[in-house]
C-alpha atoms as a PDB file:
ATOM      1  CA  UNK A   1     -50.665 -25.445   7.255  1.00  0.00           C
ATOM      2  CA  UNK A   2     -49.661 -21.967   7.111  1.00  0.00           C
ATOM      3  CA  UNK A   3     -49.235 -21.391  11.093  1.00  0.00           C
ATOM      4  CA  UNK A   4     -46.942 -24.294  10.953  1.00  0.00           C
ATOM      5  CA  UNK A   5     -44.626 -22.743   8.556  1.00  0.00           C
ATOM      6  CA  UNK A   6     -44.661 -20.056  10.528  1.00  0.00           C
ATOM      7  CA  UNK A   7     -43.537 -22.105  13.648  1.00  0.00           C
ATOM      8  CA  UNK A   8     -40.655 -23.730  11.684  1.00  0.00           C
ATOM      9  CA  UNK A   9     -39.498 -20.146  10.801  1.00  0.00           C
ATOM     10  CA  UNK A  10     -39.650 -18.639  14.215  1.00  0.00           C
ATOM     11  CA  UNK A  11     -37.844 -22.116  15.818  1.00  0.00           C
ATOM     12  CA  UNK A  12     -34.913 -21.524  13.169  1.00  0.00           C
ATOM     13  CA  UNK A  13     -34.636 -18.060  14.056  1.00  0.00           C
ATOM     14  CA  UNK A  14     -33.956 -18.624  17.281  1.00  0.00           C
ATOM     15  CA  UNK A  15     -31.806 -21.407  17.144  1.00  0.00           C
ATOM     16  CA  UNK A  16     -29.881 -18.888  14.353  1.00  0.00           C
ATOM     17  CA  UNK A  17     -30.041 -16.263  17.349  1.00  0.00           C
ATOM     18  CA  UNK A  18     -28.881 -18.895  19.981  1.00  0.00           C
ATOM     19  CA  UNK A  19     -25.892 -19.962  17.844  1.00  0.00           C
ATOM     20  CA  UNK A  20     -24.730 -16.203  16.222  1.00  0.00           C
ATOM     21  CA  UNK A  21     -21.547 -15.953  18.365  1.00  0.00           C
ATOM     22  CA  UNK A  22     -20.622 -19.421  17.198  1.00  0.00           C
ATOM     23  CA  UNK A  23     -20.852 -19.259  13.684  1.00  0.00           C
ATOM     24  CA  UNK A  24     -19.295 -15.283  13.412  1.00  0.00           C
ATOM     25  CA  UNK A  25     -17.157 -14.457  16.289  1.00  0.00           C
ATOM     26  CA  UNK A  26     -19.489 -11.567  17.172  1.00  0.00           C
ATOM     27  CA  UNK A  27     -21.469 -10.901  20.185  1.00  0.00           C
ATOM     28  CA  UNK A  28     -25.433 -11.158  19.699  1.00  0.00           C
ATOM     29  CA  UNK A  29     -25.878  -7.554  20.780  1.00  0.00           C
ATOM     30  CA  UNK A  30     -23.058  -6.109  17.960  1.00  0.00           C
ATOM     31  CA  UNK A  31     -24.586  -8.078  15.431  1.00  0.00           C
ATOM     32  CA  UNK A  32     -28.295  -6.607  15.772  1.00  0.00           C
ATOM     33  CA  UNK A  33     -26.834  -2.780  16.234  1.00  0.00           C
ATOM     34  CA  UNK A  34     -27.305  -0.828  13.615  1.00  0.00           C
ATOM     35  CA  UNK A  35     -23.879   1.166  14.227  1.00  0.00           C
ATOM     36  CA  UNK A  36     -22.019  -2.802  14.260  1.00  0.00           C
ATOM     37  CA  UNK A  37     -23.357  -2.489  10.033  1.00  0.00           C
ATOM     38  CA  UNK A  38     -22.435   1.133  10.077  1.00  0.00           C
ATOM     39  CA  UNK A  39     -19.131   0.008  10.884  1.00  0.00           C
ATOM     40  CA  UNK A  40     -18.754  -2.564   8.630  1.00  0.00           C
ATOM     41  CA  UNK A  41     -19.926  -0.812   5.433  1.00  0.00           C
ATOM     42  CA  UNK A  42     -17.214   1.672   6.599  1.00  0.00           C
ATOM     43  CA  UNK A  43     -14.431  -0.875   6.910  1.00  0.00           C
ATOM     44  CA  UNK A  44     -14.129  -0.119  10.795  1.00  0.00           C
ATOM     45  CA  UNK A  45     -16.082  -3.134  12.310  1.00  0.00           C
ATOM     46  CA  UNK A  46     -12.390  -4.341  13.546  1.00  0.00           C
ATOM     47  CA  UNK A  47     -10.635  -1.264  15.122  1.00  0.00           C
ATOM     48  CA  UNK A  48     -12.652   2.227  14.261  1.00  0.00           C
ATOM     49  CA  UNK A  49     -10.784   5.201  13.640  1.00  0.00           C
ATOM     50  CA  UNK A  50     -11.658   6.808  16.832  1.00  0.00           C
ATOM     51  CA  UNK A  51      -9.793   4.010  18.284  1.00  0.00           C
ATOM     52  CA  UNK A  52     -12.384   1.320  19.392  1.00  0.00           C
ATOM     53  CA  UNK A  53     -10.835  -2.230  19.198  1.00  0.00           C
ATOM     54  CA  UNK A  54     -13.580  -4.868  18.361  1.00  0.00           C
ATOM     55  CA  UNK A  55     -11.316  -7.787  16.747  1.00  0.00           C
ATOM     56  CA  UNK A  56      -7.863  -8.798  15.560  1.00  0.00           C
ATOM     57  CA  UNK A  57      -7.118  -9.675  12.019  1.00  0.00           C
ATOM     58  CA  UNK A  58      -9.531 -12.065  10.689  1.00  0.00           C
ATOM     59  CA  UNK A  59      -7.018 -13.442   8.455  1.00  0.00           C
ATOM     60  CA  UNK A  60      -4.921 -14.570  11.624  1.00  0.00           C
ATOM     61  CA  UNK A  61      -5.306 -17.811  13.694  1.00  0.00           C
ATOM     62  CA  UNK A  62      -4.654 -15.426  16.995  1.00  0.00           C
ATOM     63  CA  UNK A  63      -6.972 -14.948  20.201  1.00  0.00           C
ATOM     64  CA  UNK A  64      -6.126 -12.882  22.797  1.00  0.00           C
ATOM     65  CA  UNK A  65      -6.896 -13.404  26.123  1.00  0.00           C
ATOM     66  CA  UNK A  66      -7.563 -10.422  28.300  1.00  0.00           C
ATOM     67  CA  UNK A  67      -7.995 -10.008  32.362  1.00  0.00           C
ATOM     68  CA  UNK A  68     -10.285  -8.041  33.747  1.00  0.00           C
ATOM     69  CA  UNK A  69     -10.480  -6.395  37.712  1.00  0.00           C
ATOM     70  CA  UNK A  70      -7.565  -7.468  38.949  1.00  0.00           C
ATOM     71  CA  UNK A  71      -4.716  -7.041  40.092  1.00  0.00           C
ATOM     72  CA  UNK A  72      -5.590  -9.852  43.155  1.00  0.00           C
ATOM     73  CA  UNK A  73      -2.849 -11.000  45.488  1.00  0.00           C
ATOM     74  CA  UNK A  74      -4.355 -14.641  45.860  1.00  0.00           C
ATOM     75  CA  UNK A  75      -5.359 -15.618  42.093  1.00  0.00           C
ATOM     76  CA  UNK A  76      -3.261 -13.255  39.746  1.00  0.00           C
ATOM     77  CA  UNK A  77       0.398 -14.934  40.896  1.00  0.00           C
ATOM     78  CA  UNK A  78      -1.344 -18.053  39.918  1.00  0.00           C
ATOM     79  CA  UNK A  79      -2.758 -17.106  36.629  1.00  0.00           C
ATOM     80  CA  UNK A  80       0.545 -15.432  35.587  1.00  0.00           C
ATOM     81  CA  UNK A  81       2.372 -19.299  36.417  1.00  0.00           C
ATOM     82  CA  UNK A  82      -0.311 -21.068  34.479  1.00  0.00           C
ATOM     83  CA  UNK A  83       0.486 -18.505  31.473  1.00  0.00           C
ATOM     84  CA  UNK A  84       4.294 -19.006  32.227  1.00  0.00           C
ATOM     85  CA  UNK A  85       4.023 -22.209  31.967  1.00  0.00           C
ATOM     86  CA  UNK A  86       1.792 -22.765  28.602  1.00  0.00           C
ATOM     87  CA  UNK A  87       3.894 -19.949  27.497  1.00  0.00           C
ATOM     88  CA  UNK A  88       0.981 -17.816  26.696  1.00  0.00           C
ATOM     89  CA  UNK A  89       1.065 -13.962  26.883  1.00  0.00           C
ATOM     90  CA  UNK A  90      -1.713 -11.321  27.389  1.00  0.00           C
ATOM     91  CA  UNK A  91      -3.202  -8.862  28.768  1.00  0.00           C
ATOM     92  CA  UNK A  92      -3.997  -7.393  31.863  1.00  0.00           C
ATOM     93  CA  UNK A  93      -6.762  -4.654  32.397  1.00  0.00           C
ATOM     94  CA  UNK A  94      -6.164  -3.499  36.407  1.00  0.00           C
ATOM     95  CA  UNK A  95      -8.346  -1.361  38.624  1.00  0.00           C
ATOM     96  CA  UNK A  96      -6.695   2.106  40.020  1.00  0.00           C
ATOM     97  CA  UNK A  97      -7.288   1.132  43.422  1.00  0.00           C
ATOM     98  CA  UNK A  98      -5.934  -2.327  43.297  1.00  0.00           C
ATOM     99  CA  UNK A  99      -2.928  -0.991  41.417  1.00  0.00           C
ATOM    100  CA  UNK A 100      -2.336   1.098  43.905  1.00  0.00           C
ATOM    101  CA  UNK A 101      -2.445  -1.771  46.802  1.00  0.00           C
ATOM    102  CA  UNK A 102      -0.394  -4.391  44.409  1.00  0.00           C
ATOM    103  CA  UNK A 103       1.980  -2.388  42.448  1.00  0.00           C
ATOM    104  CA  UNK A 104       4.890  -5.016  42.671  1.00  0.00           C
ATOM    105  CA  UNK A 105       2.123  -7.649  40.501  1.00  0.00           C
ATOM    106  CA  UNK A 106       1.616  -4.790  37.683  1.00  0.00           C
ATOM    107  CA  UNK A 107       5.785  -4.738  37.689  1.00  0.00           C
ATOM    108  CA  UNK A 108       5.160  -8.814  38.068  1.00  0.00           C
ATOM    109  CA  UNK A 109       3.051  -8.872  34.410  1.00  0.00           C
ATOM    110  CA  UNK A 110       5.199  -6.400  32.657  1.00  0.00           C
ATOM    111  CA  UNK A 111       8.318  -8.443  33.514  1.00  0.00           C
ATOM    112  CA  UNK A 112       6.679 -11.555  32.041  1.00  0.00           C
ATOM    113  CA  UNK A 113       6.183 -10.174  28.796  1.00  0.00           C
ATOM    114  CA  UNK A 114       2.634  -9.502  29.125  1.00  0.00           C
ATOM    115  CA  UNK A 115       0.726  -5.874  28.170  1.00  0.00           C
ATOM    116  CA  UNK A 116      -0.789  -4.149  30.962  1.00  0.00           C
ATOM    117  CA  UNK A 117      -4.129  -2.015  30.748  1.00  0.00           C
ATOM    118  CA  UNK A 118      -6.131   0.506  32.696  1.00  0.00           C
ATOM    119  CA  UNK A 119      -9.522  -0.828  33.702  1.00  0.00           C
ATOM    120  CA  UNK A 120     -10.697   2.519  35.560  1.00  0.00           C
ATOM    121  CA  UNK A 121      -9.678   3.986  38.471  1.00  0.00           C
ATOM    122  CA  UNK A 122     -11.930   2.741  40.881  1.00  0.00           C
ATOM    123  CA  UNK A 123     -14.757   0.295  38.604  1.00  0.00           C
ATOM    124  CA  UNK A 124     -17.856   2.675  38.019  1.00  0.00           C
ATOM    125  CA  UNK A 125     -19.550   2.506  35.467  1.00  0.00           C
ATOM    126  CA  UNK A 126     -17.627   5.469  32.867  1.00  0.00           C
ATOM    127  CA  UNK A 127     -20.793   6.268  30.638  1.00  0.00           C
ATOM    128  CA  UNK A 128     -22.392   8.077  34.290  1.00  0.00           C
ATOM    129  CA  UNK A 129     -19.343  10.357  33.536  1.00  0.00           C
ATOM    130  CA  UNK A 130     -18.129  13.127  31.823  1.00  0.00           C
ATOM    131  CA  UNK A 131     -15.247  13.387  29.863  1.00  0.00           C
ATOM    132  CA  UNK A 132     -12.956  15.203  31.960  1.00  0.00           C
ATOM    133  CA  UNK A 133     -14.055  12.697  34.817  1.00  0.00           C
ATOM    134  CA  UNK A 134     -13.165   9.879  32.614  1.00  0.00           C
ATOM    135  CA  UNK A 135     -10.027  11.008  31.610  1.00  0.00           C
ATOM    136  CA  UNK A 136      -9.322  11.704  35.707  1.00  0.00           C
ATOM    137  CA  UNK A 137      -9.633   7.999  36.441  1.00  0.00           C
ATOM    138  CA  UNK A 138      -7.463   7.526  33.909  1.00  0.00           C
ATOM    139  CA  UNK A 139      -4.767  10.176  34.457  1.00  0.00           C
ATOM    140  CA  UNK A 140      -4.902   8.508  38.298  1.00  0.00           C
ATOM    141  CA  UNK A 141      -3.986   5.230  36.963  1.00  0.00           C
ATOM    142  CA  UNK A 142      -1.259   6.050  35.036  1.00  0.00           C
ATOM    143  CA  UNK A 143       0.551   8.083  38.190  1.00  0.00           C
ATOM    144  CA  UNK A 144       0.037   4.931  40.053  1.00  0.00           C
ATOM    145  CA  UNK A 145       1.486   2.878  37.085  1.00  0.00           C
ATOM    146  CA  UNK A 146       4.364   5.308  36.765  1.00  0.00           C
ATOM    147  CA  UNK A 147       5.558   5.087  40.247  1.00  0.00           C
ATOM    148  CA  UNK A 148       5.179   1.307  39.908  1.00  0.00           C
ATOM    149  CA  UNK A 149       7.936   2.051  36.653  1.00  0.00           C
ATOM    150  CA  UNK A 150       5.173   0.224  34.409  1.00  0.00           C
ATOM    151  CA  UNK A 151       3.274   1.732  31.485  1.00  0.00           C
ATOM    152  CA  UNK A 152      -0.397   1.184  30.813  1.00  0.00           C
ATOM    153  CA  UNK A 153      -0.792   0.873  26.939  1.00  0.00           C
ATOM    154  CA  UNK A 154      -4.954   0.406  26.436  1.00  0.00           C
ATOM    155  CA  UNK A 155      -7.945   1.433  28.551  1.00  0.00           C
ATOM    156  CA  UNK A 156     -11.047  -1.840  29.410  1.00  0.00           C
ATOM    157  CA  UNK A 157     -14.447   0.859  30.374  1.00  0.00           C
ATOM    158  CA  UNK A 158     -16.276  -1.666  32.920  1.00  0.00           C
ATOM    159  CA  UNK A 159     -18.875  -3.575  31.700  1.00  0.00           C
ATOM    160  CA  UNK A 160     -17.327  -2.774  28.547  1.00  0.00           C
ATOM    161  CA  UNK A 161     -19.973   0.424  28.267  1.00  0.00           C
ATOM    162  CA  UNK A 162     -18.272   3.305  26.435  1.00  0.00           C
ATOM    163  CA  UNK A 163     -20.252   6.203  24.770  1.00  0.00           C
ATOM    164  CA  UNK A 164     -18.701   8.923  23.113  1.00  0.00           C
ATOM    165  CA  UNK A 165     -17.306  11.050  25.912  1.00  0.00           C
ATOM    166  CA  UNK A 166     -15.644   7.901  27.334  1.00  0.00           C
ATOM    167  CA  UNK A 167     -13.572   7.510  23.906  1.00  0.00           C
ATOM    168  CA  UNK A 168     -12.331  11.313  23.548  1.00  0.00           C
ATOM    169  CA  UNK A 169     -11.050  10.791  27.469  1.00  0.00           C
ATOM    170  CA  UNK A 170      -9.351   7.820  26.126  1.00  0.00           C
ATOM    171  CA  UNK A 171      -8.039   9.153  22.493  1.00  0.00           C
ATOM    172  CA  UNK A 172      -6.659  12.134  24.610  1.00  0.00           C
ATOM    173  CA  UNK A 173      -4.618   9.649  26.253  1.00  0.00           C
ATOM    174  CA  UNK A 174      -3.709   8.084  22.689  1.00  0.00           C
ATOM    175  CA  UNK A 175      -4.543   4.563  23.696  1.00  0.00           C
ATOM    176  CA  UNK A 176      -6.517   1.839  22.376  1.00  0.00           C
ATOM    177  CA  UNK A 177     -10.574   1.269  23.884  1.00  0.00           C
ATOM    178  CA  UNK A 178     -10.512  -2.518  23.891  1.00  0.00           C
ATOM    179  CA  UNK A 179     -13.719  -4.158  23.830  1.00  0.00           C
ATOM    180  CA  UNK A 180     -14.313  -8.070  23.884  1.00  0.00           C
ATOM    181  CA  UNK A 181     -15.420 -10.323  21.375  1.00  0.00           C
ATOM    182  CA  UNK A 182     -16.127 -13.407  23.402  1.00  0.00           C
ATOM    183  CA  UNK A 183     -17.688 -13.758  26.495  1.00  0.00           C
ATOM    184  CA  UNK A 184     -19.282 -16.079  28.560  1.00  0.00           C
ATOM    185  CA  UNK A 185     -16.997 -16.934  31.616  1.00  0.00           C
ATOM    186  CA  UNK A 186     -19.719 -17.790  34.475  1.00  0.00           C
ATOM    187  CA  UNK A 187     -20.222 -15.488  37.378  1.00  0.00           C
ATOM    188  CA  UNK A 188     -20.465 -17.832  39.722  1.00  0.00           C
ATOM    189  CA  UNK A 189     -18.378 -21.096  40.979  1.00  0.00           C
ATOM    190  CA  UNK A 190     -19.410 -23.397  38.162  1.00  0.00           C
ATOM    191  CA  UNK A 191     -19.723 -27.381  39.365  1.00  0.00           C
ATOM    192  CA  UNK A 192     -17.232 -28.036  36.615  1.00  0.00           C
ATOM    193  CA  UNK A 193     -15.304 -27.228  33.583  1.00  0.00           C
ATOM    194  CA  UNK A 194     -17.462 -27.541  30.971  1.00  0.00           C
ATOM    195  CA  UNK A 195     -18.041 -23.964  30.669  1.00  0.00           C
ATOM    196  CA  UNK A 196     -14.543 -24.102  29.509  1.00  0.00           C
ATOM    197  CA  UNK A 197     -15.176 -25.725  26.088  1.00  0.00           C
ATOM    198  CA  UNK A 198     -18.335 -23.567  25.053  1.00  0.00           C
ATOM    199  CA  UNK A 199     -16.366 -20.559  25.533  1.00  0.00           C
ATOM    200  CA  UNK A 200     -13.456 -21.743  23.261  1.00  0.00           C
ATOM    201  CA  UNK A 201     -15.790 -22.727  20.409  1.00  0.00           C
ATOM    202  CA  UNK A 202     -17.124 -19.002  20.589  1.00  0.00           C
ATOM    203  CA  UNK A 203     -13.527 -18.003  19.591  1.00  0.00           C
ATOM    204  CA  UNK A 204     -12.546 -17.386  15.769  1.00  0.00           C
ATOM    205  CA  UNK A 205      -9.841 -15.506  13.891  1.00  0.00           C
ATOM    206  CA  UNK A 206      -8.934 -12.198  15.967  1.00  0.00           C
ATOM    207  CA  UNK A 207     -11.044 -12.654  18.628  1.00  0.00           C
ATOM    208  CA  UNK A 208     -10.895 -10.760  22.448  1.00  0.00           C
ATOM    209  CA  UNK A 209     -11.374 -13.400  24.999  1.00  0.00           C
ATOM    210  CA  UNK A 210     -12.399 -11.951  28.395  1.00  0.00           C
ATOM    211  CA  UNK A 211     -11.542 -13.443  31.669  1.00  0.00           C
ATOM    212  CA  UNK A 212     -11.208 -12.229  35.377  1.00  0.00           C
ATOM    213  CA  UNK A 213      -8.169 -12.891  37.255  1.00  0.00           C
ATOM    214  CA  UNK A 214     -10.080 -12.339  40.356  1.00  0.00           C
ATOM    215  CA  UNK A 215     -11.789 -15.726  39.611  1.00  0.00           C
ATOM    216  CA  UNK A 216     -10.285 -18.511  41.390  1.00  0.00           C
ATOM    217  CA  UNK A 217     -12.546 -21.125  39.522  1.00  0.00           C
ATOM    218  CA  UNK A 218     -10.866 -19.201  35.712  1.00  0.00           C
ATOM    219  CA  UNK A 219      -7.275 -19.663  37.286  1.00  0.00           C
ATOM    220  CA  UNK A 220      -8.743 -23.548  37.782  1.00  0.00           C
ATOM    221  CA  UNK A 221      -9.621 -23.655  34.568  1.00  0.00           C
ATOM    222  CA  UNK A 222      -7.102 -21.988  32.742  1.00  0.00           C
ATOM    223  CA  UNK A 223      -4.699 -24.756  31.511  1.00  0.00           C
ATOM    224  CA  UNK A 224      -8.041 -26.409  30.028  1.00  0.00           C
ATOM    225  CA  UNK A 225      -9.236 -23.017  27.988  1.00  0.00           C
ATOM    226  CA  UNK A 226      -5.938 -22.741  26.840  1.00  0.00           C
ATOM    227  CA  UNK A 227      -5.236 -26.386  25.530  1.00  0.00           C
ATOM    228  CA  UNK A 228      -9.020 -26.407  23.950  1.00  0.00           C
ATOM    229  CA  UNK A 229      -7.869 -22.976  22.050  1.00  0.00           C
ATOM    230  CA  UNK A 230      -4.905 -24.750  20.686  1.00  0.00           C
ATOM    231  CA  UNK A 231      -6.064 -27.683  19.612  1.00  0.00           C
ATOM    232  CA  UNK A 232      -9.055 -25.498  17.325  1.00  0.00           C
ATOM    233  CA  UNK A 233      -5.168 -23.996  16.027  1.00  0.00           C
ATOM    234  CA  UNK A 234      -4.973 -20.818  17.985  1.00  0.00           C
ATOM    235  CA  UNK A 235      -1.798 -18.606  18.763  1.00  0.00           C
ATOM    236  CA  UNK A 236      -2.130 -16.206  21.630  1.00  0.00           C
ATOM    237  CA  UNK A 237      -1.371 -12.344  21.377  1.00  0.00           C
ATOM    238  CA  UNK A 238      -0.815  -9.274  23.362  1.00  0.00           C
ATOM    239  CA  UNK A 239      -3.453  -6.812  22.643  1.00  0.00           C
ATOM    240  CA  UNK A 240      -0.714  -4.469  21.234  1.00  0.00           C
ATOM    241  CA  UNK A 241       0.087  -7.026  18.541  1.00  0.00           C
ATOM    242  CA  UNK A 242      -3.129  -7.180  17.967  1.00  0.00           C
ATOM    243  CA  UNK A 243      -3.317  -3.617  16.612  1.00  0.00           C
ATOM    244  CA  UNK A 244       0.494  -3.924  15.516  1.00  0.00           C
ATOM    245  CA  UNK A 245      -1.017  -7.081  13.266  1.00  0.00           C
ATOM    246  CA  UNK A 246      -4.383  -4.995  12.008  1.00  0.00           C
ATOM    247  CA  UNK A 247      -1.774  -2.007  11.190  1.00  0.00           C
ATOM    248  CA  UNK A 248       0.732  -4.276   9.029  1.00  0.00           C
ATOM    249  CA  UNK A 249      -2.739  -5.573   7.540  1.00  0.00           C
ATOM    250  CA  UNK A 250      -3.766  -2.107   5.849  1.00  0.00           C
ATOM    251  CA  UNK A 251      -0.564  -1.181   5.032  1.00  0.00           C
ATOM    252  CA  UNK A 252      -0.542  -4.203   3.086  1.00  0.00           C
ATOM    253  CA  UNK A 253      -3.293  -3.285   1.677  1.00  0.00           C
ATOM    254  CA  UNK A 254      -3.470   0.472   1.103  1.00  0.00           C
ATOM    255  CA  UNK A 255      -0.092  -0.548  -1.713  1.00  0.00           C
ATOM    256  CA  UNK A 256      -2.619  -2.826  -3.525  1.00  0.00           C
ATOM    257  CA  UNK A 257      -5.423  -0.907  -4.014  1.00  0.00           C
ATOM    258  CA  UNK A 258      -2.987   1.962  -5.365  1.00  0.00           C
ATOM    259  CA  UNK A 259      -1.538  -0.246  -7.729  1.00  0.00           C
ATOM    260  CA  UNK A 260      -5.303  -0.881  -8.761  1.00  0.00           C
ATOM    261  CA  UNK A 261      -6.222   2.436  -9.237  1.00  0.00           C
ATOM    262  CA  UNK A 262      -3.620   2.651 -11.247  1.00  0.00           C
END
């Protein structure tokens, strides 16, 4: 009957739906924009040219995991041993006020070899801004950063909600706007690890894993998500080499399609 076909149709819609960040590496909500298409027909759906940062190299087995909020006194020393010891590096995205309470753990991830980031000045939400305010909270976090004798080299908004005044405030600062690919990491205490495992299989090629190293239960969990990464055949990168790799990637390629013009 017709209204059964119909059924079948809707169920494997939303089991397609249900299962989109599995099978591409992008969130649900990027994939139904229209400006994610935009993007793409443009050849910016990875970094724009306004200096968004959606992905890594597809080409590359490399994830990079990114921490939000901090920098905490009780969990961050632990997550930066867990990523000494797996030798993993990434990347840190630290509040202005915490920053200024904690400088000696932003000198603590720099001197480990991982990237440090500004995550706001003081976590509101940067779209209820304007772009002189944006690029205050920013200006306020490198001064703290500076006297710490650290450098901030990419901007997190919260909630990852940027509009257009947010990224001119952060181009004037010449920095990347790093936004996430994967997501997922629970809220709440979970009653066990399994979270850990979904949230690997969400990560492909390129992809920006974020985490919160104000979460005891992720610094728990952290030697897990990183062993379940490498066994799918993942290397781990700064979000730096991240753009250094997509860079090195169109150079590569801006050579060829000369020569095929030619």
């Amino acid at each position: 009957m017709r209204w059964l076909r119909w059924v079948d149709a809707l169920l494997c819609l939303l089991v397609l739906y249900y299962f989109l960040p599995d099978l591409t590496g992008e969130s649900r909500e990027r994939l139904l924009s229209v400006e994610y298409w935009r993007q793409r027909l443009r050849g910016e759906h990875l970094m724009t040219r306004d200096g968004v940062l959606w992905r890594g190299d597809p080409s590359l087995p490399v994830v990079a995991l990114t921490f939000d909020d901090g920098p905490d006194p009780e969990t961050t020393p632990r997550i930066l041993e867990i990523l000494k010891r797996e030798g993993v590096r990434a990347t840190f995205f630290v509040v202005g006020t915490k920053l200024k309470r904690h400088p000696e753990l932003a000198r603590q991830i720099v001197a480990e070899g991982h990237a440090l980031g500004c995550h706001s000045y003081d976590h509101q939400r940067q779209t209820d801004l304007t772009e002189e305010q944006v690029w205050r909270q920013i200006r306020d976090c490198q001064v703290l950063a500076r006297r710490a004798g650290v450098q901030l080299v990419a901007y997190r908004p919260p909630y990852l909600a940027q509009n257009e005044a947010v990224r001119r405030a952060v181009q004037r600062w010449k920095m990347p706007l790093v936004m996430a690919t994967v997501l997922g990491e629970p809220g709440q205490p979970p009653r066990d690890h399994q979270w850990v495992y979904r949230y690997a299989q969400r990560a492909h090629n390129g992809s920006i894993l974020l985490l919160h190293d104000t979460y005891p239960y992720t610094a728990d969990a952290l030697p897990e998500l990183i062993r379940a990464l490498r066994q799918r055949g993942f290397r781990f990168a700064t979000v730096p080499e991240l753009v250094e790799q997509l860079r090195a990637a169109h150079d590569h390629r801006e050579p060829r399609a000369a020569t095929l013009r030619d």
